[in-house]
PDB file of N, CA and C in Angstrom:
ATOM      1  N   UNK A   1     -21.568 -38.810  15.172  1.00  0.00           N
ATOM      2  CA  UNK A   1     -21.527 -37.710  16.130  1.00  0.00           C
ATOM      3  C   UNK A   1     -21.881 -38.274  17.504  1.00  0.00           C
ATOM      4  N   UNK A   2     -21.086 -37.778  18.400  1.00  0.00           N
ATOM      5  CA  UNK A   2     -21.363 -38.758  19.711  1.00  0.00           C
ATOM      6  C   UNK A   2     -23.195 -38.059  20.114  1.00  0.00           C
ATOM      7  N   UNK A   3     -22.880 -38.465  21.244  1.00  0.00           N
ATOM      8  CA  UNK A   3     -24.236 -38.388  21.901  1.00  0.00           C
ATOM      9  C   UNK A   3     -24.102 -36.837  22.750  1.00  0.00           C
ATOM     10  N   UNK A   4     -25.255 -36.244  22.471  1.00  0.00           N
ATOM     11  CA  UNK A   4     -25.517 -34.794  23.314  1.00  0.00           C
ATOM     12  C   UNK A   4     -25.374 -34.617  24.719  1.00  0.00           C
ATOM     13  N   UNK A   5     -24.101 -34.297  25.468  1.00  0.00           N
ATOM     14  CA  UNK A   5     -23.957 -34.021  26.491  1.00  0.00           C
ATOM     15  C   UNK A   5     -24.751 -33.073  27.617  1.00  0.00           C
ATOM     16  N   UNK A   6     -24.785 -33.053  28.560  1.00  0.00           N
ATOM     17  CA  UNK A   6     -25.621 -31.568  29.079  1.00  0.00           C
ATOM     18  C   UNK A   6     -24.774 -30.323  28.860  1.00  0.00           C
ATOM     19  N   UNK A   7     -23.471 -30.673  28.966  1.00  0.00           N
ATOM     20  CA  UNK A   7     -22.475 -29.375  28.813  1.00  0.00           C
ATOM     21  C   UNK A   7     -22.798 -29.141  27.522  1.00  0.00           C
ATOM     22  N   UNK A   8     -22.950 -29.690  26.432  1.00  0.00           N
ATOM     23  CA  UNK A   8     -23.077 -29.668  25.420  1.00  0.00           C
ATOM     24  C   UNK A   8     -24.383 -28.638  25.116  1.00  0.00           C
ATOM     25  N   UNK A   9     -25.255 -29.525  25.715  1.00  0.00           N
ATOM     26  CA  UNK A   9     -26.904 -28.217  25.333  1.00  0.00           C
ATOM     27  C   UNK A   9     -26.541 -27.188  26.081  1.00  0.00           C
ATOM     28  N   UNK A  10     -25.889 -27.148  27.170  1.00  0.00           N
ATOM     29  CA  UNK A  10     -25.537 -25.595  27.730  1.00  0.00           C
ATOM     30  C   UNK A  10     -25.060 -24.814  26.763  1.00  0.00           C
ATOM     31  N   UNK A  11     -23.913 -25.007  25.922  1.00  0.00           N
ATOM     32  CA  UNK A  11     -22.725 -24.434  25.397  1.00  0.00           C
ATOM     33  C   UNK A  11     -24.071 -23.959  24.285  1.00  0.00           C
ATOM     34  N   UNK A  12     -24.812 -25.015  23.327  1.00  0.00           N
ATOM     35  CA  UNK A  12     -25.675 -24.756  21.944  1.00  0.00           C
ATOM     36  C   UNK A  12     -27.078 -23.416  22.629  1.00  0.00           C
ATOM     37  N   UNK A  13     -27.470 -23.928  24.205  1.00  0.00           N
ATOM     38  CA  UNK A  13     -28.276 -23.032  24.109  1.00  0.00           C
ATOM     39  C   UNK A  13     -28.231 -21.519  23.998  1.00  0.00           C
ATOM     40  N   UNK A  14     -26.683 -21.400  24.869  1.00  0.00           N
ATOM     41  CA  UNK A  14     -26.150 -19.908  25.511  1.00  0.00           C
ATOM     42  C   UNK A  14     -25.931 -19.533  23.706  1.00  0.00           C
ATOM     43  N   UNK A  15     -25.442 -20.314  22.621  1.00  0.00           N
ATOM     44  CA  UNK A  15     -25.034 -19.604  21.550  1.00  0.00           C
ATOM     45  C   UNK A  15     -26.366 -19.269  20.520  1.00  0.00           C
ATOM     46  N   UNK A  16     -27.107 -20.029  20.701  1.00  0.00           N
ATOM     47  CA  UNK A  16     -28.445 -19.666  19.964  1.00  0.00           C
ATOM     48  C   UNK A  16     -29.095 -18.520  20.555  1.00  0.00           C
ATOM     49  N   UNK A  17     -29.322 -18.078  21.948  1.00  0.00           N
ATOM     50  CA  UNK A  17     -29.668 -17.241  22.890  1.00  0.00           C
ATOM     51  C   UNK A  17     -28.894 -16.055  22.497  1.00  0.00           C
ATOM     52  N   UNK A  18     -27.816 -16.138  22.150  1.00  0.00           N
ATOM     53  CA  UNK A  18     -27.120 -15.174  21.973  1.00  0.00           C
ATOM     54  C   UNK A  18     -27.134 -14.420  20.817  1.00  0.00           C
ATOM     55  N   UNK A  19     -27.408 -15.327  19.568  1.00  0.00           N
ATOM     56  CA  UNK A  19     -27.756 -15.185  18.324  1.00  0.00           C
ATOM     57  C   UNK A  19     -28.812 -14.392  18.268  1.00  0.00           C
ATOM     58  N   UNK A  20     -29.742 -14.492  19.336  1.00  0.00           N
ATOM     59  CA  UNK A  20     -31.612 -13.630  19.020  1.00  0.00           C
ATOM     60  C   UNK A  20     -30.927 -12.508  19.716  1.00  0.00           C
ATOM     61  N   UNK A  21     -30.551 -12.347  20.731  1.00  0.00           N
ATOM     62  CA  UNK A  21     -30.407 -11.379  21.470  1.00  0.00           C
ATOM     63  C   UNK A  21     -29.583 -10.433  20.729  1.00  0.00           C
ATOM     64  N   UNK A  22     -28.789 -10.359  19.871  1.00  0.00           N
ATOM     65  CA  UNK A  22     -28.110  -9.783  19.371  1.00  0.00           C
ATOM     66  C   UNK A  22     -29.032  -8.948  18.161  1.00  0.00           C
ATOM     67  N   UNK A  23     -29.992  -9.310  17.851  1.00  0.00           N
ATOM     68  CA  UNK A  23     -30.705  -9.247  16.812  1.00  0.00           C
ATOM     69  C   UNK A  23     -31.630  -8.432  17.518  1.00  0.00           C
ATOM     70  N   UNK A  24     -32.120  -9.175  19.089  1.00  0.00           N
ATOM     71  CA  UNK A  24     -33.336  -8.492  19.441  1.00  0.00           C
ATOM     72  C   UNK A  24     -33.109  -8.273  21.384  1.00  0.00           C
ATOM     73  N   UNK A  25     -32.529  -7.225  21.118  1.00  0.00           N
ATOM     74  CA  UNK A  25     -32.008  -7.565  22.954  1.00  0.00           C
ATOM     75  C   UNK A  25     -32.894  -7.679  24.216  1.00  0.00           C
ATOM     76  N   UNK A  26     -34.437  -7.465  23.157  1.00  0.00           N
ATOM     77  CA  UNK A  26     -35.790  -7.643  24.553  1.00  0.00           C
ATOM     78  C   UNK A  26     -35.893  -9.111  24.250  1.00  0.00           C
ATOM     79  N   UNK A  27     -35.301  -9.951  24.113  1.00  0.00           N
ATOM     80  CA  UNK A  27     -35.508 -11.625  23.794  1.00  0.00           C
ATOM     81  C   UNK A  27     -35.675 -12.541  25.427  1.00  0.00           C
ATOM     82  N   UNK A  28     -34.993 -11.802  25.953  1.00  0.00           N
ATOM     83  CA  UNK A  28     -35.476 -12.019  27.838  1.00  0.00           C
ATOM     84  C   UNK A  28     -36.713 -12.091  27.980  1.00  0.00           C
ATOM     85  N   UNK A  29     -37.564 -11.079  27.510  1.00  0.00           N
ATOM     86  CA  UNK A  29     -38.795 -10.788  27.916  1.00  0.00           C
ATOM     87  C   UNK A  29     -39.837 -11.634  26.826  1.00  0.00           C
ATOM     88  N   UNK A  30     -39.857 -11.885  25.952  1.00  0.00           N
ATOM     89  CA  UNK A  30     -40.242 -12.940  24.555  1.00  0.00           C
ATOM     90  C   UNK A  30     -40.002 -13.860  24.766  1.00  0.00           C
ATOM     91  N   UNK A  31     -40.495 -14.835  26.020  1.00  0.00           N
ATOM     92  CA  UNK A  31     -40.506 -16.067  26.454  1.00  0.00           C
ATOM     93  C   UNK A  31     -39.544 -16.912  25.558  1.00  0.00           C
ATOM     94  N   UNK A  32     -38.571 -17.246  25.604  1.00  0.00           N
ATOM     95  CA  UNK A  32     -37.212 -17.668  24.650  1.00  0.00           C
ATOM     96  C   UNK A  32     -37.243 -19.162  25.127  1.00  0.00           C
ATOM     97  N   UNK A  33     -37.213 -20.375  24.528  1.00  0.00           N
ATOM     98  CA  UNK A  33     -37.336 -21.514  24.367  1.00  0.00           C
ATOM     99  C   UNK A  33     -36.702 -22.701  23.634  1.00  0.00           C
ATOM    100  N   UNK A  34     -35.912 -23.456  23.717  1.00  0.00           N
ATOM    101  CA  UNK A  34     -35.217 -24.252  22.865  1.00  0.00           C
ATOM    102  C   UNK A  34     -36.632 -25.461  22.793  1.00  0.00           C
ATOM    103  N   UNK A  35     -36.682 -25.934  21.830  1.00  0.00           N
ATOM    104  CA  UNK A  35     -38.028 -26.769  21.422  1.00  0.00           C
ATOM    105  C   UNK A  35     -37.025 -27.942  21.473  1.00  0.00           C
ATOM    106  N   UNK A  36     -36.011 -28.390  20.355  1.00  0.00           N
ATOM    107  CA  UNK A  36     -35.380 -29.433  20.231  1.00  0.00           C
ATOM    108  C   UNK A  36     -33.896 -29.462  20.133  1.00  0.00           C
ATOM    109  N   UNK A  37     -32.700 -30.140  20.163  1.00  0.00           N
ATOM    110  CA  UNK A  37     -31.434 -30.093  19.623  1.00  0.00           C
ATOM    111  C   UNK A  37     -31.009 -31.350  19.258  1.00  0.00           C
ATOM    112  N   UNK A  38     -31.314 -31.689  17.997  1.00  0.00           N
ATOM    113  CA  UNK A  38     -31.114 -32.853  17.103  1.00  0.00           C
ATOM    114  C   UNK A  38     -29.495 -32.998  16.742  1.00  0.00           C
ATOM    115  N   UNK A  39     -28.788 -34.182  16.568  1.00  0.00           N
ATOM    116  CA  UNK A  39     -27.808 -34.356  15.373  1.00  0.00           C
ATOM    117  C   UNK A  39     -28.028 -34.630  14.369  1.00  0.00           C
ATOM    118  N   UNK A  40     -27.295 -33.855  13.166  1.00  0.00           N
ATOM    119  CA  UNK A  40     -26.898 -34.403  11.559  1.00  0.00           C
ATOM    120  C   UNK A  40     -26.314 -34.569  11.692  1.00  0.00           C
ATOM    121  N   UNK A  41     -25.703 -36.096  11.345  1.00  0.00           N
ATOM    122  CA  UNK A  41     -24.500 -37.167  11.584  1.00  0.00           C
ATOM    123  C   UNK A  41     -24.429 -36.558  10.024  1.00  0.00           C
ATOM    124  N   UNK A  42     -25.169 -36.558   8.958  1.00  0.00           N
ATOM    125  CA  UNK A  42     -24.411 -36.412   7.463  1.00  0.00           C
ATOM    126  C   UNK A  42     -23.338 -34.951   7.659  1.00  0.00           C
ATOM    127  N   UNK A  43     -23.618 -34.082   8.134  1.00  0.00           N
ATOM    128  CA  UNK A  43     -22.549 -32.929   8.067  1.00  0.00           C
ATOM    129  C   UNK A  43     -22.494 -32.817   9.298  1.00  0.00           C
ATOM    130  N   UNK A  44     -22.207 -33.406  10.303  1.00  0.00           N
ATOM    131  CA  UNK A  44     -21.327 -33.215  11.513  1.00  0.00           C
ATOM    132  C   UNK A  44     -22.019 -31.553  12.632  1.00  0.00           C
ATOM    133  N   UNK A  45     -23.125 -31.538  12.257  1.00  0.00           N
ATOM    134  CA  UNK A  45     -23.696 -30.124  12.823  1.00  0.00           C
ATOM    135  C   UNK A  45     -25.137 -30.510  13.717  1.00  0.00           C
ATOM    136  N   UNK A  46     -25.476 -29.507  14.953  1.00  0.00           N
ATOM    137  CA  UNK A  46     -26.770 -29.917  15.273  1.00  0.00           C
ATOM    138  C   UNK A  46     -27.704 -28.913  14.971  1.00  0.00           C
ATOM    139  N   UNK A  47     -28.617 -29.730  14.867  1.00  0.00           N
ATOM    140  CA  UNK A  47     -29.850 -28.581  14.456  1.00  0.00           C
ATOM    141  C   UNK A  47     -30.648 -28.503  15.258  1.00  0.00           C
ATOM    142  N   UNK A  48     -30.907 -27.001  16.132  1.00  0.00           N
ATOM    143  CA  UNK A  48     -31.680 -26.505  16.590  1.00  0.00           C
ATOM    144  C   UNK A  48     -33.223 -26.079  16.723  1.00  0.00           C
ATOM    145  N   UNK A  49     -34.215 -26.234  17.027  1.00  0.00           N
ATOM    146  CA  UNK A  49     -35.267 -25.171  16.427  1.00  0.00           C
ATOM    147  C   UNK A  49     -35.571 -24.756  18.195  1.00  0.00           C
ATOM    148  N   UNK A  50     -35.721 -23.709  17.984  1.00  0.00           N
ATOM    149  CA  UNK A  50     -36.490 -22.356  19.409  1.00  0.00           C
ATOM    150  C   UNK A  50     -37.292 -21.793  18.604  1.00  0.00           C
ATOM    151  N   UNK A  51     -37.915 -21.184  20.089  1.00  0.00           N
ATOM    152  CA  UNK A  51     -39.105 -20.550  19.609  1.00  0.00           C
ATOM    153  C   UNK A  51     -39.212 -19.057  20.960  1.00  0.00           C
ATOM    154  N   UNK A  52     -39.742 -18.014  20.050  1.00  0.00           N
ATOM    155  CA  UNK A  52     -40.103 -17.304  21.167  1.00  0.00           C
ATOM    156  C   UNK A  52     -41.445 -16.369  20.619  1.00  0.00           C
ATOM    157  N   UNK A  53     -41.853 -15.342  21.396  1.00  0.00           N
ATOM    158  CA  UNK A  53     -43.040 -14.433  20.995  1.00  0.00           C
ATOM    159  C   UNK A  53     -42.184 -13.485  20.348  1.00  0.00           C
ATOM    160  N   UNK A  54     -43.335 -13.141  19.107  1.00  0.00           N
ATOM    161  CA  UNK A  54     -43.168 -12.269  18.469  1.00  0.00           C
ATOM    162  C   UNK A  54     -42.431 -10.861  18.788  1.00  0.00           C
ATOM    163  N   UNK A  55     -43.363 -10.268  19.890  1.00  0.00           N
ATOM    164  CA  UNK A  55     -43.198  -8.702  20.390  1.00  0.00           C
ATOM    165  C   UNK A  55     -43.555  -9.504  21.792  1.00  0.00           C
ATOM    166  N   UNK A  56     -43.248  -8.631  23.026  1.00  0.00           N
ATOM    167  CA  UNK A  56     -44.299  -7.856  24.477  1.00  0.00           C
ATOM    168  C   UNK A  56     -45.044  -8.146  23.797  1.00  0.00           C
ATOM    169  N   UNK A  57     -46.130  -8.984  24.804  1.00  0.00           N
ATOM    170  CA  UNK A  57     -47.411  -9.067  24.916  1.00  0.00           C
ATOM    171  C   UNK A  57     -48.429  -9.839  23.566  1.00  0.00           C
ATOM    172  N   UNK A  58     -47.602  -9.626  22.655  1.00  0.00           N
ATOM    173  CA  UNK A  58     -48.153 -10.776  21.269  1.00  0.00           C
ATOM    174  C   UNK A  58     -48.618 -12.616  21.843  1.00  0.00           C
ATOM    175  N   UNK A  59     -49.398 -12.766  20.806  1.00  0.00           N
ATOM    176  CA  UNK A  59     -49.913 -14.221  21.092  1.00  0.00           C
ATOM    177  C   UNK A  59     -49.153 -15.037  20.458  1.00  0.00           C
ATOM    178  N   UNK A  60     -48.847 -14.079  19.120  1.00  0.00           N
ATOM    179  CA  UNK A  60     -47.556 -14.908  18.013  1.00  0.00           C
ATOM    180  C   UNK A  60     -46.416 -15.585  18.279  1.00  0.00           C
ATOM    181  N   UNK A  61     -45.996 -17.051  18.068  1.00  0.00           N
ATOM    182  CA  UNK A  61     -44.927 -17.398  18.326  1.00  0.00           C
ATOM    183  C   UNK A  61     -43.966 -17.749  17.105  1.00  0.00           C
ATOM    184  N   UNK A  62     -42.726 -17.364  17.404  1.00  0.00           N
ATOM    185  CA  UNK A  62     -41.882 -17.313  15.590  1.00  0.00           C
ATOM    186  C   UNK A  62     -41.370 -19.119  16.198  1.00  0.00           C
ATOM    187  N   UNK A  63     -40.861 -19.730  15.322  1.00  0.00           N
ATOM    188  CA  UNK A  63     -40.436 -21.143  15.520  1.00  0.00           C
ATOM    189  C   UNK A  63     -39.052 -20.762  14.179  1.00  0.00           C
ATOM    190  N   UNK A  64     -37.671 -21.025  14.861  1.00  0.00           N
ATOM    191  CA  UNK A  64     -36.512 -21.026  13.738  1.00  0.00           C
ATOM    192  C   UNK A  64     -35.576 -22.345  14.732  1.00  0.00           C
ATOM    193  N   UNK A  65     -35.239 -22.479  12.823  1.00  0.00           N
ATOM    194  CA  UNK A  65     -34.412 -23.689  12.899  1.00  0.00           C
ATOM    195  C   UNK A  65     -32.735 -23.278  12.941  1.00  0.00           C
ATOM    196  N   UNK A  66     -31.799 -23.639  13.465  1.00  0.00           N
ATOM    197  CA  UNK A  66     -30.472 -23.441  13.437  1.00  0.00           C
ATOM    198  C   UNK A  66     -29.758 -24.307  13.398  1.00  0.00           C
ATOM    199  N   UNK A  67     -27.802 -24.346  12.586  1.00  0.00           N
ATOM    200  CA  UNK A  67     -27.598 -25.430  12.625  1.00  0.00           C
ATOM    201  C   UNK A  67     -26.190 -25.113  12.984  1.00  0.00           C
ATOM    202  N   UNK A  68     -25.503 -25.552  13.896  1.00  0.00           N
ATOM    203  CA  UNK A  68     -24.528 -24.813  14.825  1.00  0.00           C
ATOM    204  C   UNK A  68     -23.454 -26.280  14.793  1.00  0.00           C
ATOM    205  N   UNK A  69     -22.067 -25.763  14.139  1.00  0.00           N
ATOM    206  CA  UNK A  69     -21.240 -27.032  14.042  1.00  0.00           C
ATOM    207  C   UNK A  69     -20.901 -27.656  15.460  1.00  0.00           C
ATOM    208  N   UNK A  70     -20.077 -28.568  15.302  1.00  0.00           N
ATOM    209  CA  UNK A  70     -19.969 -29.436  16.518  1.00  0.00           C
ATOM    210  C   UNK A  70     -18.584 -28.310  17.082  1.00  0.00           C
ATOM    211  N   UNK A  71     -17.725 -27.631  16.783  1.00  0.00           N
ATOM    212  CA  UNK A  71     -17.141 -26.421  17.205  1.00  0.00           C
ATOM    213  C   UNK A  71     -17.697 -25.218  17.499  1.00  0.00           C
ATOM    214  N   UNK A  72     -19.236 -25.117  17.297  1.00  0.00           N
ATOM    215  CA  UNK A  72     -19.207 -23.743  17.750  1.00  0.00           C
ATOM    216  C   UNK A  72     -20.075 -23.219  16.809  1.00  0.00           C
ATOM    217  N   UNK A  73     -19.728 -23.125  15.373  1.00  0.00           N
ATOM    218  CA  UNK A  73     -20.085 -21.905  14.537  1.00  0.00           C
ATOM    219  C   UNK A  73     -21.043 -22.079  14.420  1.00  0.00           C
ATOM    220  N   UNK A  74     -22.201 -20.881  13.688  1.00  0.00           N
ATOM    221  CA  UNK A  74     -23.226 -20.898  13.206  1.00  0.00           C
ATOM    222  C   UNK A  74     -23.251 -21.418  11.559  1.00  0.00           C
ATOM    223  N   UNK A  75     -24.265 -21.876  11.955  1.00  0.00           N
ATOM    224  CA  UNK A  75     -24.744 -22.003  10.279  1.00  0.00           C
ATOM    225  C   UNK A  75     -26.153 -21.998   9.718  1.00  0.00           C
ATOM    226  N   UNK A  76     -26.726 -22.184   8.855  1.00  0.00           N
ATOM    227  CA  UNK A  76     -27.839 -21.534   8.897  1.00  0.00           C
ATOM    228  C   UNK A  76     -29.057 -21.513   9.433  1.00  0.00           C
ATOM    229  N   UNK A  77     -29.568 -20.454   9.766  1.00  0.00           N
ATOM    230  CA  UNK A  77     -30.880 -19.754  10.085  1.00  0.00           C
ATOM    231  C   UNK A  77     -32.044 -19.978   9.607  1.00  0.00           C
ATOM    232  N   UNK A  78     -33.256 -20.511   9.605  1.00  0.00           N
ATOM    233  CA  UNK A  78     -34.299 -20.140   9.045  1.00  0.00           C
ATOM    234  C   UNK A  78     -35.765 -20.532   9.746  1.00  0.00           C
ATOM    235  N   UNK A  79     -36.293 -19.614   9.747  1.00  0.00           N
ATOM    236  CA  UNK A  79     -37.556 -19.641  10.042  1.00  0.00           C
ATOM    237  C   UNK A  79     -38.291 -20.156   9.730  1.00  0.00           C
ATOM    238  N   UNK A  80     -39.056 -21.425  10.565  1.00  0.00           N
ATOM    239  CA  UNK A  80     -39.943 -22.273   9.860  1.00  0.00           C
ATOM    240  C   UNK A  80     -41.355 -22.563  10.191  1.00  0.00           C
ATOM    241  N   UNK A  81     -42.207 -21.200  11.035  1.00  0.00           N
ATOM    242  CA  UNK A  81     -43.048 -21.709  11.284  1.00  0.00           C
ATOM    243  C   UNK A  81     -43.897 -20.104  12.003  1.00  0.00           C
ATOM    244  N   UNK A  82     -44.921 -19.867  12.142  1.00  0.00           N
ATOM    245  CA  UNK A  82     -45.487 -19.271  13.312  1.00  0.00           C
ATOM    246  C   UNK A  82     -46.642 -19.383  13.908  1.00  0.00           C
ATOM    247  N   UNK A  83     -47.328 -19.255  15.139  1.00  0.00           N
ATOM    248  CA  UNK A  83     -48.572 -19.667  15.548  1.00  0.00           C
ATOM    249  C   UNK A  83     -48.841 -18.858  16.533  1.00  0.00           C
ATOM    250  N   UNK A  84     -50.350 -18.589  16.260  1.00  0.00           N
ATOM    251  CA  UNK A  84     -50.777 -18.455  17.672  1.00  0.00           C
ATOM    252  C   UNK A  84     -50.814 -19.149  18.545  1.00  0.00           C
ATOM    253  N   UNK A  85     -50.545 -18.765  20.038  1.00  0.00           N
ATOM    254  CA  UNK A  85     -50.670 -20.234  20.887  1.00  0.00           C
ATOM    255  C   UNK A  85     -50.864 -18.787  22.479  1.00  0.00           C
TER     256      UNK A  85
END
């Protein structure tokens, strides 16, 4: 898998962003964060993990992993973590 472009993290962030927001449309306000965007060279996909607050005003932060093909699609979701911070 080549190497991560900036157009590239643009294109993965706007679609992960889009993914919460759809789910949770106050995600603007839930300090929204990309932590990392790794390649899996074994299946051709990158994996994501973000993080944002729970609710307004919570201390809680959720941490999910995503794995978004080198075209675009989603693939899976999962939540791997939460903390106070």
């Amino acid at each position: 898998m080549p190497e991560l472009t900036e157009i590239d993290a643009e294109v993965i962030t706007k679609k992960v962003k889009q993914y919460f927001e759809n789910i949770n449309p106050q995600l603007g306000f839930l300090l929204f964060r990309i932590e990392s965007i790794d390649p899996n060279t074994e299946k051709d996909w990158w994996v994501v993990k973000c993080s944002f607050k729970a609710s307004f005003g919570s201390n809680k932060r959720l941490y999910y992993e995503l794995h978004i093909s080198k075209e675009g699609r989603m693939g899976a979701v999962d939540k791997i973590k939460e903390d106070e911070s």
